[in-house]
PDB file of N, CA and C in Angstrom:
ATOM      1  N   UNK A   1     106.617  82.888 101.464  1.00  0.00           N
ATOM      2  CA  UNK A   1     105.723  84.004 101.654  1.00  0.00           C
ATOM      3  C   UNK A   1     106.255  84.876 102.783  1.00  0.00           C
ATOM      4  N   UNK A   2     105.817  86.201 103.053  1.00  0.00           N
ATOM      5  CA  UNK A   2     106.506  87.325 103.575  1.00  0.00           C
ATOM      6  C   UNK A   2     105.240  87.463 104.711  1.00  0.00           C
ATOM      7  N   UNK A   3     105.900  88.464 105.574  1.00  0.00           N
ATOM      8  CA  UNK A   3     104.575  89.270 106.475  1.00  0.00           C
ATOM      9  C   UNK A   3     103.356  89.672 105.594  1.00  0.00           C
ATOM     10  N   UNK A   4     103.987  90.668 104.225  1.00  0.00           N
ATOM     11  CA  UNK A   4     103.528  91.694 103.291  1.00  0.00           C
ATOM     12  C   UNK A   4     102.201  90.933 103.452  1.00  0.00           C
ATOM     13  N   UNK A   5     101.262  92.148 103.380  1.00  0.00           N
ATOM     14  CA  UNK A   5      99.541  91.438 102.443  1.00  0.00           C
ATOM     15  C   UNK A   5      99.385  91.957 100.875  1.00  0.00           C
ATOM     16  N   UNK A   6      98.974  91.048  99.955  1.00  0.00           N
ATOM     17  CA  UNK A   6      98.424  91.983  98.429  1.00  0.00           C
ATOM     18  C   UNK A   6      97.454  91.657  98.989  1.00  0.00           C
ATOM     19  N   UNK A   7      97.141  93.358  98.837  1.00  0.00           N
ATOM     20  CA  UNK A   7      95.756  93.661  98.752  1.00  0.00           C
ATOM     21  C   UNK A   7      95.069  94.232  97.413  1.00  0.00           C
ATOM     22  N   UNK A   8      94.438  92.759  97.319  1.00  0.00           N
ATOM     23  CA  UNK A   8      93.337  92.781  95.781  1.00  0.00           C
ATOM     24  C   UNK A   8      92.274  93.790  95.769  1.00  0.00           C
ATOM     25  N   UNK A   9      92.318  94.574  95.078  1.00  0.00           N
ATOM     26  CA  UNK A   9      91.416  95.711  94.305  1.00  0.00           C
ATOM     27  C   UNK A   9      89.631  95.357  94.673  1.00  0.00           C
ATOM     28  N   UNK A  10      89.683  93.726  94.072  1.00  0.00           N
ATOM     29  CA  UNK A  10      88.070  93.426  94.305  1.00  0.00           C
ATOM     30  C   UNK A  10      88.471  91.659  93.955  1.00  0.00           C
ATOM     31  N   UNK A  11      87.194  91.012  94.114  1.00  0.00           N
ATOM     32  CA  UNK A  11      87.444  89.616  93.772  1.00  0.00           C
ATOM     33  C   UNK A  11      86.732  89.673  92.241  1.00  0.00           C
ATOM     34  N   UNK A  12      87.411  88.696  91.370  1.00  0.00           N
ATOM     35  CA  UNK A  12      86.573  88.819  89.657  1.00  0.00           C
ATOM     36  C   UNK A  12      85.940  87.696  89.921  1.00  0.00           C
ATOM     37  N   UNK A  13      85.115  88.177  89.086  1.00  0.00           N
ATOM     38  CA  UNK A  13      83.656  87.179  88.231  1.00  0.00           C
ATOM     39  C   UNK A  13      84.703  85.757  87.575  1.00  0.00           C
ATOM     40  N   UNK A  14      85.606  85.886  86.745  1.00  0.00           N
ATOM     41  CA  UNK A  14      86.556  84.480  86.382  1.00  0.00           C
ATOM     42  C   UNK A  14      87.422  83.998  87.772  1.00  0.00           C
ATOM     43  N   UNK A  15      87.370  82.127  87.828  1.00  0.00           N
ATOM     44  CA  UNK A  15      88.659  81.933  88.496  1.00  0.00           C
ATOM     45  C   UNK A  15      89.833  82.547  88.251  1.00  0.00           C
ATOM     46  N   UNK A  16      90.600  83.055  88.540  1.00  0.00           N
ATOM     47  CA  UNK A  16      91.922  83.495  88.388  1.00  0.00           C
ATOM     48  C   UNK A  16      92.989  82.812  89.284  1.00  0.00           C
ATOM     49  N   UNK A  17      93.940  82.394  88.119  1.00  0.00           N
ATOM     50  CA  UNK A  17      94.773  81.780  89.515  1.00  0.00           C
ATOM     51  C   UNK A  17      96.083  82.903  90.163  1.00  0.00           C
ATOM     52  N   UNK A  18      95.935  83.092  91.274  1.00  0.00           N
ATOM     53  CA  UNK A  18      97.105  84.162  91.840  1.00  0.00           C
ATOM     54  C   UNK A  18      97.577  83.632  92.842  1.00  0.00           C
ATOM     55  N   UNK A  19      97.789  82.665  92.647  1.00  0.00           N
ATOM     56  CA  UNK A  19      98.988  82.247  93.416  1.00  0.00           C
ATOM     57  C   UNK A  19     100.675  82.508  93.222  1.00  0.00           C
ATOM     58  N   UNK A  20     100.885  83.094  91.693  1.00  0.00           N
ATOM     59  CA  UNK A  20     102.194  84.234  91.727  1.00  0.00           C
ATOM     60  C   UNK A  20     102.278  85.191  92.301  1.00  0.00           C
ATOM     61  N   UNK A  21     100.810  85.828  92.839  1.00  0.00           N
ATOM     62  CA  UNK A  21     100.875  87.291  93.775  1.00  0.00           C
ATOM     63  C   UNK A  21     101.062  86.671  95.174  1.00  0.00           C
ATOM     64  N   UNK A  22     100.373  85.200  95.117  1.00  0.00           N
ATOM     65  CA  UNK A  22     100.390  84.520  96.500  1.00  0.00           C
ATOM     66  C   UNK A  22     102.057  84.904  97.267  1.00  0.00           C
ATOM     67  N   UNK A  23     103.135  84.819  96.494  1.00  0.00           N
ATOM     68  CA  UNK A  23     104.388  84.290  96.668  1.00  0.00           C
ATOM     69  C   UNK A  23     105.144  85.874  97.895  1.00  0.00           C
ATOM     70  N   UNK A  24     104.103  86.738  97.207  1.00  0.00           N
ATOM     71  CA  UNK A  24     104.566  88.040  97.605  1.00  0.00           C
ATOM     72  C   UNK A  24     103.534  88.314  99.303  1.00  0.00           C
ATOM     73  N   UNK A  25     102.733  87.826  99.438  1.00  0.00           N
ATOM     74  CA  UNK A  25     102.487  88.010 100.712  1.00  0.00           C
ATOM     75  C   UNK A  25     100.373  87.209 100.599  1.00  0.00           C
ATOM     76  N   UNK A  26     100.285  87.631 102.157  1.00  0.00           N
ATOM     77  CA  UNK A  26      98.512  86.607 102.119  1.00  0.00           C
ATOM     78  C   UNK A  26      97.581  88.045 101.282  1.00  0.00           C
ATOM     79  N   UNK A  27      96.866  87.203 100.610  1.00  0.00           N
ATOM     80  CA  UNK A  27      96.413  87.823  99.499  1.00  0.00           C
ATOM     81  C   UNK A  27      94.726  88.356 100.616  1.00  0.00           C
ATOM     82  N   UNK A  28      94.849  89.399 100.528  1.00  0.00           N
ATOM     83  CA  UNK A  28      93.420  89.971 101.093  1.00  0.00           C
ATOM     84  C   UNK A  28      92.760  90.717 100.108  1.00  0.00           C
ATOM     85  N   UNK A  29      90.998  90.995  99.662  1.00  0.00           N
ATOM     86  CA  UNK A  29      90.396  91.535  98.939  1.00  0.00           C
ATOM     87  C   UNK A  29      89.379  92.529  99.597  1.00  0.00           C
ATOM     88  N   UNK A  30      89.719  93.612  99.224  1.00  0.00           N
ATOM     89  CA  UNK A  30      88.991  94.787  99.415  1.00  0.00           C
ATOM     90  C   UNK A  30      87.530  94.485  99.245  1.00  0.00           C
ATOM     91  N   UNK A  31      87.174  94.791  97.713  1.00  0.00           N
ATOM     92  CA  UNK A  31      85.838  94.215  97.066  1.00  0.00           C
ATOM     93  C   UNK A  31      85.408  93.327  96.628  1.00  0.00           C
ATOM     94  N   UNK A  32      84.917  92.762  97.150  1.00  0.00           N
ATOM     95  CA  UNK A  32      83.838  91.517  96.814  1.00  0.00           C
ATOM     96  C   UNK A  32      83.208  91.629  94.874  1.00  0.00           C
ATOM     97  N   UNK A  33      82.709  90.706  94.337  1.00  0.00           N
ATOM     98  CA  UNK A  33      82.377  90.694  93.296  1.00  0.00           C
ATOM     99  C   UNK A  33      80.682  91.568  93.190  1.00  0.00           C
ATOM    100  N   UNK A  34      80.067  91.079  93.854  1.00  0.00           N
ATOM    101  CA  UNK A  34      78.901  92.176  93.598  1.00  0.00           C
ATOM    102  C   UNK A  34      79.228  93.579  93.838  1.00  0.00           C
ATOM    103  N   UNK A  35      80.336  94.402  94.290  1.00  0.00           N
ATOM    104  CA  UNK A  35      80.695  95.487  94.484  1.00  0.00           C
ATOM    105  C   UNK A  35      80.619  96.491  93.763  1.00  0.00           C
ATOM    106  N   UNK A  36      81.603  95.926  92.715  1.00  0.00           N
ATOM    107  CA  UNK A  36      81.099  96.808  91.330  1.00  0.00           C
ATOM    108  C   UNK A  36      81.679  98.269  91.345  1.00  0.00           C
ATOM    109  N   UNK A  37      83.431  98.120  91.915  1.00  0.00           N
ATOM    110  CA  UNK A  37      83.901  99.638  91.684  1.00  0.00           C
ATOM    111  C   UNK A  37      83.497 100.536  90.850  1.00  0.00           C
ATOM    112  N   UNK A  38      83.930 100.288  89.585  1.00  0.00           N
ATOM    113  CA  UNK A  38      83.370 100.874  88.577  1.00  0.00           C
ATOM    114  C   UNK A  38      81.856 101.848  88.466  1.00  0.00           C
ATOM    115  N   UNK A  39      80.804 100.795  89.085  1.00  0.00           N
ATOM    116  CA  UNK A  39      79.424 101.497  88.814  1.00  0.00           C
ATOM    117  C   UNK A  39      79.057 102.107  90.360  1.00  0.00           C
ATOM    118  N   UNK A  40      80.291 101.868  91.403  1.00  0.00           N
ATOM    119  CA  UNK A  40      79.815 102.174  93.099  1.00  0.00           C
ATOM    120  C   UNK A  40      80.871 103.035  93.367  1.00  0.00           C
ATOM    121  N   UNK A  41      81.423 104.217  92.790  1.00  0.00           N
ATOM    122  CA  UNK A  41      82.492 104.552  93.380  1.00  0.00           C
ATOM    123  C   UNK A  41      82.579 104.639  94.634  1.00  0.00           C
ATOM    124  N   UNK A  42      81.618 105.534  94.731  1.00  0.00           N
ATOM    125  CA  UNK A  42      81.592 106.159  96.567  1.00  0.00           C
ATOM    126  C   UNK A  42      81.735 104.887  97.323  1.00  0.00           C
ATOM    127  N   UNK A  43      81.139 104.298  97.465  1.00  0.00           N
ATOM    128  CA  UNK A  43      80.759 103.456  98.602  1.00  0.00           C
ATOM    129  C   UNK A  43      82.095 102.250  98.355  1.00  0.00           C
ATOM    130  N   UNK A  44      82.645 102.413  97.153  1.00  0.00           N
ATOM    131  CA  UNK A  44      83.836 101.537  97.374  1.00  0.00           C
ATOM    132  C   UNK A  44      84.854 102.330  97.913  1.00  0.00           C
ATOM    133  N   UNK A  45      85.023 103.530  97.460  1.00  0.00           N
ATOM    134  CA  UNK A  45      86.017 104.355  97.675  1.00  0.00           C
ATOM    135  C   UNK A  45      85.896 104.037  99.230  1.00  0.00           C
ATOM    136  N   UNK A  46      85.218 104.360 100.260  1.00  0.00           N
ATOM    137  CA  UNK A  46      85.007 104.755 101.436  1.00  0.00           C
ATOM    138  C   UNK A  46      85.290 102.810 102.067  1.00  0.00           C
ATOM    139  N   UNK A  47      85.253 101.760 101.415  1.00  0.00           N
ATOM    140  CA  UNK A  47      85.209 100.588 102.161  1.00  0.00           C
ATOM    141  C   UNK A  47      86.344 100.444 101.819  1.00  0.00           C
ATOM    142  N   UNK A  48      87.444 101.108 100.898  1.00  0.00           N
ATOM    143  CA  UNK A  48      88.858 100.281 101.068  1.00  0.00           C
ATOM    144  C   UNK A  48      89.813 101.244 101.918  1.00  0.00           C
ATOM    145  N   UNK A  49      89.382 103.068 101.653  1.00  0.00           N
ATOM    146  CA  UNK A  49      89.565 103.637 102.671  1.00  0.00           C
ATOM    147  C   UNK A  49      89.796 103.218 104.661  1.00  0.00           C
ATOM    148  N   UNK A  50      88.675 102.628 104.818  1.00  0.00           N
ATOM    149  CA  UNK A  50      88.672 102.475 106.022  1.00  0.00           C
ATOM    150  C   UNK A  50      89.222 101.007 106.695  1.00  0.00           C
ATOM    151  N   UNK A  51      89.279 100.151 105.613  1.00  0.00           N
ATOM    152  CA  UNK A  51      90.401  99.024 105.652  1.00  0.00           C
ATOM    153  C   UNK A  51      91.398  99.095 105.787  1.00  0.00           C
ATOM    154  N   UNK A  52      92.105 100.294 104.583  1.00  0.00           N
ATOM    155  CA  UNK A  52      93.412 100.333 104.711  1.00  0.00           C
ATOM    156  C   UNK A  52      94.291 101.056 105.629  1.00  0.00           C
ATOM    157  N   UNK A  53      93.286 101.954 106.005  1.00  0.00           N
ATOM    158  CA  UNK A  53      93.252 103.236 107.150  1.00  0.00           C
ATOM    159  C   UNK A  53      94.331 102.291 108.186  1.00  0.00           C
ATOM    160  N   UNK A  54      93.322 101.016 108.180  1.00  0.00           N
ATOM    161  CA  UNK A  54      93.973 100.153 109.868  1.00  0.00           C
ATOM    162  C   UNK A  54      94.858  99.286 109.538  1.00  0.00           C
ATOM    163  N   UNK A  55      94.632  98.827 108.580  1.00  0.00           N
ATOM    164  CA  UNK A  55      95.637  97.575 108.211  1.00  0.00           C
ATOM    165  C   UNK A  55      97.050  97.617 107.207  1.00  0.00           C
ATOM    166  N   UNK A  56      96.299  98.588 105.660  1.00  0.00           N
ATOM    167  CA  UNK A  56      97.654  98.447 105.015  1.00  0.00           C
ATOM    168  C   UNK A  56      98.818  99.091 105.939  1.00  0.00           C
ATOM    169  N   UNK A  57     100.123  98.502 105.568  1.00  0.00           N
ATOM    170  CA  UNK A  57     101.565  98.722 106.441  1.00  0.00           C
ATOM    171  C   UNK A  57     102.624  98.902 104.852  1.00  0.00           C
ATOM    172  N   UNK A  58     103.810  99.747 104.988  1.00  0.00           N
ATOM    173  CA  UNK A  58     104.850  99.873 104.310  1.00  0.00           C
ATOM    174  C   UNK A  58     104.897  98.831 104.014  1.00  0.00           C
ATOM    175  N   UNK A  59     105.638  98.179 102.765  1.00  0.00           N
ATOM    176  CA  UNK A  59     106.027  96.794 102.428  1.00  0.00           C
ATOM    177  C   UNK A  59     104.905  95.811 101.605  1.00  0.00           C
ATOM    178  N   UNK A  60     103.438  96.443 101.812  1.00  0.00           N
ATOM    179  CA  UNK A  60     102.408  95.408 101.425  1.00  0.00           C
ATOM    180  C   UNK A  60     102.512  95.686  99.546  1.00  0.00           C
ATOM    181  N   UNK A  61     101.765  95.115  99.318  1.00  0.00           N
ATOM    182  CA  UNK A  61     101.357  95.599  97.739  1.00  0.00           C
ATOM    183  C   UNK A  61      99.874  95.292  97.215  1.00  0.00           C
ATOM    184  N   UNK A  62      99.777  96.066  96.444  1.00  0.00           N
ATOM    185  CA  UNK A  62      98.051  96.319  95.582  1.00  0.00           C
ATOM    186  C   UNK A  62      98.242  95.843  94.430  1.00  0.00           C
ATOM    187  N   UNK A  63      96.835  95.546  94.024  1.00  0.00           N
ATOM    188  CA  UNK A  63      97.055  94.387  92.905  1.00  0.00           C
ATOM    189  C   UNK A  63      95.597  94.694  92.340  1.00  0.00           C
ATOM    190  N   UNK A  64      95.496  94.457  90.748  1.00  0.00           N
ATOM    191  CA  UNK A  64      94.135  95.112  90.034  1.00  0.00           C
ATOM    192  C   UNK A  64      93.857  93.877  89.284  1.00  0.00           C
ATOM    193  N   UNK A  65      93.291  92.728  89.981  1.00  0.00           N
ATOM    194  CA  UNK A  65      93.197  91.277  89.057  1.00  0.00           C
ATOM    195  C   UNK A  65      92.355  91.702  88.244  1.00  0.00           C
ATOM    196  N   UNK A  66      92.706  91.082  86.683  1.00  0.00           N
ATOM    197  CA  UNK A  66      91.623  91.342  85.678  1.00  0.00           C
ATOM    198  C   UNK A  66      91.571  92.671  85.167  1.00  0.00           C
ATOM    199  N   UNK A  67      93.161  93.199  85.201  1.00  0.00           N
ATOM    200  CA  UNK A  67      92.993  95.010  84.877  1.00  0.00           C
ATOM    201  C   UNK A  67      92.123  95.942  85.215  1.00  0.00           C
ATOM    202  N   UNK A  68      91.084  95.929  86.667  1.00  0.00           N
ATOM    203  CA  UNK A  68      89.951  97.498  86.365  1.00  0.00           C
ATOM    204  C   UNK A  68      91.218  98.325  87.479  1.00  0.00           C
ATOM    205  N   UNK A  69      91.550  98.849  86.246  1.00  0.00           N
ATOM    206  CA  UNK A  69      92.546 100.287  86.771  1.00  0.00           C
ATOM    207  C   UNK A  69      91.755 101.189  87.481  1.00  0.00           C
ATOM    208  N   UNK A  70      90.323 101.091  87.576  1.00  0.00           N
ATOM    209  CA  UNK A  70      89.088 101.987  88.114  1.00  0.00           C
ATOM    210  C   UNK A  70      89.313 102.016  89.818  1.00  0.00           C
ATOM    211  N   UNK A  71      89.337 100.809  89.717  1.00  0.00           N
ATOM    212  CA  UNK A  71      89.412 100.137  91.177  1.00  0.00           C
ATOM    213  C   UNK A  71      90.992 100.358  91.891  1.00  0.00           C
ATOM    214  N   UNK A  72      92.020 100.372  91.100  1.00  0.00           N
ATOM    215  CA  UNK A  72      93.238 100.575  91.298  1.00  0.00           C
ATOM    216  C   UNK A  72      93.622 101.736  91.674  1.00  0.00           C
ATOM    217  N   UNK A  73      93.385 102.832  90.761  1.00  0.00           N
ATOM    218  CA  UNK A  73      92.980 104.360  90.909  1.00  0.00           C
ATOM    219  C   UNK A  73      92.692 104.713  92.232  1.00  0.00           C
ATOM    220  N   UNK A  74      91.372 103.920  92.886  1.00  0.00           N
ATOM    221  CA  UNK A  74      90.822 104.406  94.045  1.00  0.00           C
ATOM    222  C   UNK A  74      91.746 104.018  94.821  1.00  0.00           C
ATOM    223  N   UNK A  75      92.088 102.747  94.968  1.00  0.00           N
ATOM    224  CA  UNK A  75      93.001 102.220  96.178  1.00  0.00           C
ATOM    225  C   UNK A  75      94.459 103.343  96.103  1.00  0.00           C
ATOM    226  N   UNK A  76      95.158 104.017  95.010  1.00  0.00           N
ATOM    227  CA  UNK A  76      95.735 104.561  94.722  1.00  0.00           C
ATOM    228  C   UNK A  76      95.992 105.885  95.729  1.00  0.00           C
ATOM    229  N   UNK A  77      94.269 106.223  95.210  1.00  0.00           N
ATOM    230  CA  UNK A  77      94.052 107.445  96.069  1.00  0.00           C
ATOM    231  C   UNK A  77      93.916 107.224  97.552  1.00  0.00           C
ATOM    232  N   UNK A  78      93.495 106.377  97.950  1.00  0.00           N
ATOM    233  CA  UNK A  78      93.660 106.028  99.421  1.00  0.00           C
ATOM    234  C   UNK A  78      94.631 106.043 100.239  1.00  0.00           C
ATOM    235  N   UNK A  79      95.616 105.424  99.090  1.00  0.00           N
ATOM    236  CA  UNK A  79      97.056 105.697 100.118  1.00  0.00           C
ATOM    237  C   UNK A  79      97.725 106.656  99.738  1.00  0.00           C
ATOM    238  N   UNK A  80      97.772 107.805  99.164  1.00  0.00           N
ATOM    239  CA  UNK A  80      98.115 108.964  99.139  1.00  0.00           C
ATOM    240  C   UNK A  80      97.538 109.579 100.312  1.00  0.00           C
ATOM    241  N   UNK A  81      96.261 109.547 100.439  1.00  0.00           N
ATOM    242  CA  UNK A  81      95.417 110.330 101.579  1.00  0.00           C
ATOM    243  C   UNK A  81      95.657 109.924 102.619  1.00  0.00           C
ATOM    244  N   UNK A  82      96.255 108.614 103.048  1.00  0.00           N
ATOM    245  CA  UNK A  82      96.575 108.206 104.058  1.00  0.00           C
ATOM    246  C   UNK A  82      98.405 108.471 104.187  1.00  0.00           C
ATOM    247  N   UNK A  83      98.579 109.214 103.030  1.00  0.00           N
ATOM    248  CA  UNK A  83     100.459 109.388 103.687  1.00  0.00           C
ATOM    249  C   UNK A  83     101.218 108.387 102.875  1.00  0.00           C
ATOM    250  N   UNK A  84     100.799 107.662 102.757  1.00  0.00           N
ATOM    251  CA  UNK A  84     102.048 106.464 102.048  1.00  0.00           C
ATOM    252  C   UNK A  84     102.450 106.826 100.605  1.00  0.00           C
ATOM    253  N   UNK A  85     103.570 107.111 100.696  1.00  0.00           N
ATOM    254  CA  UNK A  85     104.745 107.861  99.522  1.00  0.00           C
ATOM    255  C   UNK A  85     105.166 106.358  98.463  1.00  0.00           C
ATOM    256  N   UNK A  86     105.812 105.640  98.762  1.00  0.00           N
ATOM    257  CA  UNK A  86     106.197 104.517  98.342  1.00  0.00           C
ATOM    258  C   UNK A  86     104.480 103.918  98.204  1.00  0.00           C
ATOM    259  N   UNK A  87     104.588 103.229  96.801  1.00  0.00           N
ATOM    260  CA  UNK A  87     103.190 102.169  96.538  1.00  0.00           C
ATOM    261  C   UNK A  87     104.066 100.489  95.995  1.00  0.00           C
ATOM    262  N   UNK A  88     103.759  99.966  96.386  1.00  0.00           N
ATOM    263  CA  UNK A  88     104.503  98.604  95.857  1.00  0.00           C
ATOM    264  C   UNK A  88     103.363  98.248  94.589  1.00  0.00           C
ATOM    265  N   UNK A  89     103.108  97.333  93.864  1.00  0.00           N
ATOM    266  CA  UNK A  89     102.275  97.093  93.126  1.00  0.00           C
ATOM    267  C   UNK A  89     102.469  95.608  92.187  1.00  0.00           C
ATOM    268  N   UNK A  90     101.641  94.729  92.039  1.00  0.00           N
ATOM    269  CA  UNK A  90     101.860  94.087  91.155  1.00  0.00           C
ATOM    270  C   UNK A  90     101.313  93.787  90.161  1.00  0.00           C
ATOM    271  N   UNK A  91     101.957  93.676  89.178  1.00  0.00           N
ATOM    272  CA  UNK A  91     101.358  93.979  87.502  1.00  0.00           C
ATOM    273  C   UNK A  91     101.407  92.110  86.843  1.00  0.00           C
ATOM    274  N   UNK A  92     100.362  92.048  86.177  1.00  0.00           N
ATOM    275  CA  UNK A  92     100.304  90.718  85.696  1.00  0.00           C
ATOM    276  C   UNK A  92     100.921  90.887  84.486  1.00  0.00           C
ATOM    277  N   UNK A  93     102.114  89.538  83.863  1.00  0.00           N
ATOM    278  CA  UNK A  93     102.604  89.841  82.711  1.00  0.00           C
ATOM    279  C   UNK A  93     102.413  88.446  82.284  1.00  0.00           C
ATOM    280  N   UNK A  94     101.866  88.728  80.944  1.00  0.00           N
ATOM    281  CA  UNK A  94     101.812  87.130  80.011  1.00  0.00           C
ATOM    282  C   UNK A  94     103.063  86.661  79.627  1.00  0.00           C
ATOM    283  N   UNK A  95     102.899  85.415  79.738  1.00  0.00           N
ATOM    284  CA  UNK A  95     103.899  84.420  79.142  1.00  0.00           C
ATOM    285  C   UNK A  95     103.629  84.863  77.519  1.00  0.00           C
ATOM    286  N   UNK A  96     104.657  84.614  76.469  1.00  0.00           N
ATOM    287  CA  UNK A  96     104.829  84.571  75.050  1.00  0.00           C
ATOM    288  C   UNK A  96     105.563  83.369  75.061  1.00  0.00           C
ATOM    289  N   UNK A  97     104.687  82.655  73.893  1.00  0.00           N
ATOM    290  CA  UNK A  97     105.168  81.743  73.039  1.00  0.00           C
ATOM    291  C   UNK A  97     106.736  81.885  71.888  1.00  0.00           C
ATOM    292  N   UNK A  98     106.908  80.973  71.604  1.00  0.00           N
ATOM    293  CA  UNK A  98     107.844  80.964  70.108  1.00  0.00           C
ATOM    294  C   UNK A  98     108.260  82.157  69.703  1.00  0.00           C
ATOM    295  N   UNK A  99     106.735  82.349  68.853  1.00  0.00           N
ATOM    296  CA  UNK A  99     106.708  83.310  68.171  1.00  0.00           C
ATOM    297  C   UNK A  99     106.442  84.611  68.273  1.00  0.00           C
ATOM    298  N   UNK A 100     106.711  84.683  69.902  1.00  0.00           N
ATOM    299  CA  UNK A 100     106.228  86.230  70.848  1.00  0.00           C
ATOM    300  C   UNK A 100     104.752  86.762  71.192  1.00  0.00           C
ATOM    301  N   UNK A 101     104.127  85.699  70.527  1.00  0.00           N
ATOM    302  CA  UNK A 101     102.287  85.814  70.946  1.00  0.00           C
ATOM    303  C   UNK A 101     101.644  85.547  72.337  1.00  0.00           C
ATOM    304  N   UNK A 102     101.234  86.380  72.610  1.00  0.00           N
ATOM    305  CA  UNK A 102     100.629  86.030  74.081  1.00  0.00           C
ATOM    306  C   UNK A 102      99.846  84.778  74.161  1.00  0.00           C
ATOM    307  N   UNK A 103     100.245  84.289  75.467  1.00  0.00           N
ATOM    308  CA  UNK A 103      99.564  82.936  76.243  1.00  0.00           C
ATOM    309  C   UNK A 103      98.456  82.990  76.621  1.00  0.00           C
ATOM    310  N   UNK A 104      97.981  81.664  76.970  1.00  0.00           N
ATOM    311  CA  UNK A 104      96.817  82.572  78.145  1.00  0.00           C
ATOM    312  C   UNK A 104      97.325  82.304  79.502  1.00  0.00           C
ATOM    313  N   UNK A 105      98.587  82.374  79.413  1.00  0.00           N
ATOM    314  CA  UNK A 105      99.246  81.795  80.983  1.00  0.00           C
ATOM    315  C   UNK A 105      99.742  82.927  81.417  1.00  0.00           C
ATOM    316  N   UNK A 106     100.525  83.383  83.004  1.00  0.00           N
ATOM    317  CA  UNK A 106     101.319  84.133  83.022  1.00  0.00           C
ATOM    318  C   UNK A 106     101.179  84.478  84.628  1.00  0.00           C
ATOM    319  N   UNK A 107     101.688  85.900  84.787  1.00  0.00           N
ATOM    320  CA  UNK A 107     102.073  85.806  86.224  1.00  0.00           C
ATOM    321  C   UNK A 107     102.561  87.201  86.971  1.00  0.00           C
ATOM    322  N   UNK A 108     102.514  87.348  87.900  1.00  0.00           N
ATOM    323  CA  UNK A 108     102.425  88.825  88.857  1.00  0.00           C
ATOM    324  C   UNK A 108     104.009  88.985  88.795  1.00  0.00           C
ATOM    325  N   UNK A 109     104.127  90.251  88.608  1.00  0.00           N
ATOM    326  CA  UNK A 109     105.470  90.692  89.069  1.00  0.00           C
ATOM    327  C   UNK A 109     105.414  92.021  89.413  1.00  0.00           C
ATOM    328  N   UNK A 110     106.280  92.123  90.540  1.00  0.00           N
ATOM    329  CA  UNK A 110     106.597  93.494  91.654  1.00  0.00           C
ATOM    330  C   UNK A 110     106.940  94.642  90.495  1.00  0.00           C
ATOM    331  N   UNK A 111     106.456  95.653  90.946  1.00  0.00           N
ATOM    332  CA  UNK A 111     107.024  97.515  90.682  1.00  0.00           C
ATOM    333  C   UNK A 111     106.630  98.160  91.545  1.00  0.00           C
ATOM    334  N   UNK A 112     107.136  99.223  91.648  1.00  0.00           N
ATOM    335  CA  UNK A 112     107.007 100.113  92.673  1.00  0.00           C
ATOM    336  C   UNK A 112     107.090 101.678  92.521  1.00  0.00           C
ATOM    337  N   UNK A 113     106.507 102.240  92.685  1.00  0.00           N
ATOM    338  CA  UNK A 113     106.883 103.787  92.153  1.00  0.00           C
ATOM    339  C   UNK A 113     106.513 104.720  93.436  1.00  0.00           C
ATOM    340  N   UNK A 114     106.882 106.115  93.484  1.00  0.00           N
ATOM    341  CA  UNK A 114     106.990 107.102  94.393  1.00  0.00           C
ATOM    342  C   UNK A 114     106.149 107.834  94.054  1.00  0.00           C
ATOM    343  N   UNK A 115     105.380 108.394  95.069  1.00  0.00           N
ATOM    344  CA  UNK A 115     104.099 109.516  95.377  1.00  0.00           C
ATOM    345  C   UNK A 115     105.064 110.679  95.231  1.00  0.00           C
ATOM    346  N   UNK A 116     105.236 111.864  94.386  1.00  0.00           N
ATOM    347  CA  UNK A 116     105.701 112.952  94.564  1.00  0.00           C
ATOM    348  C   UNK A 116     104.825 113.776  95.519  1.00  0.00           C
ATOM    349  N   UNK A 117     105.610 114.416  96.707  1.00  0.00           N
ATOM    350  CA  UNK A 117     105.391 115.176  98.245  1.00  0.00           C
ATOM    351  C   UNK A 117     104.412 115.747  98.005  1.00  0.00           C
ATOM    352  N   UNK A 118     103.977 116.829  96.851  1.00  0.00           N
ATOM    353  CA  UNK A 118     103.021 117.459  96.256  1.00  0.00           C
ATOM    354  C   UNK A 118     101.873 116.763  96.238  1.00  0.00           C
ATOM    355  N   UNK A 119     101.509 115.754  96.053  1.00  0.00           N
ATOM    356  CA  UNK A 119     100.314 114.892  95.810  1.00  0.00           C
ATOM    357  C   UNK A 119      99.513 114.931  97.382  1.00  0.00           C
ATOM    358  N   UNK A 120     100.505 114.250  97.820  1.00  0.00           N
ATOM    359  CA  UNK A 120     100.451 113.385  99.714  1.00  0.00           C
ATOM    360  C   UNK A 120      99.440 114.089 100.317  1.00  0.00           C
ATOM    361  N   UNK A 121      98.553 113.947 101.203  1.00  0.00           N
ATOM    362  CA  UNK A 121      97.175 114.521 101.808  1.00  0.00           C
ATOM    363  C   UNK A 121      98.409 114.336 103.072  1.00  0.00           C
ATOM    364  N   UNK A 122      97.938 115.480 104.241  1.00  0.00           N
ATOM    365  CA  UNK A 122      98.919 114.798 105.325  1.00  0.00           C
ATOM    366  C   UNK A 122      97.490 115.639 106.626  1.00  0.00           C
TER     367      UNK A 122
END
């Protein structure tokens, strides 16, 4: 494990095991499960805002357990508004069987993409 933190989107309603995101740094969660990005924007928007304001650092990565891209989006927008050009990110990818059919197993892996200058709040 690294300095890096993933910072999780929200915690889900299923166990999930992420201990493949574990590998990439200490796993911290924005939103709690009663949170409810989706149906709370504001008030989530503004609690990962002011988290990340102090804590996220270059190098960390964001993570959307359970796909709500809703929640991802926001954290998205946060670090644009806060300046950060580079986003690290990790995307969950299923294991395939034999016959190329998805598992129900599988596992986090790194991407990364660039904020074009135009976007950036400064």
């Amino acid at each position: 494990m690294t300095d890096a933190v993933v910072w999780m989107t929200h915690e889900t309603a299923e166990d999930r095991d992420l201990s493949s995101a574990a590998k990439y740094g200490r796993v911290e969660f924005l939103c709690y499960n009663n949170d409810k990005p989706g149906l709370h924007p504001g008030p989530t928007v503004q609690r990962m805002y002011e988290r990340l304001a102090g804590e996220y650092r270059d190098g960390d990565y964001i993570c959307a357990p359970g796909g709500d891209y809703i929640a991802a989006v926001m954290l998205g927008a946060c670090l644009a508004t806060l300046g950060h050009k580079e986003i690290r990110m990790l995307r969950y990818q299923r294991e395939r069987d034999e016959t190329g059919r998805k598992t129900g197993s599988g596992f986090y892996i790194p991407t990364k993409f660039t904020l074009p200058e135009r976007i950036l709040v400064r």
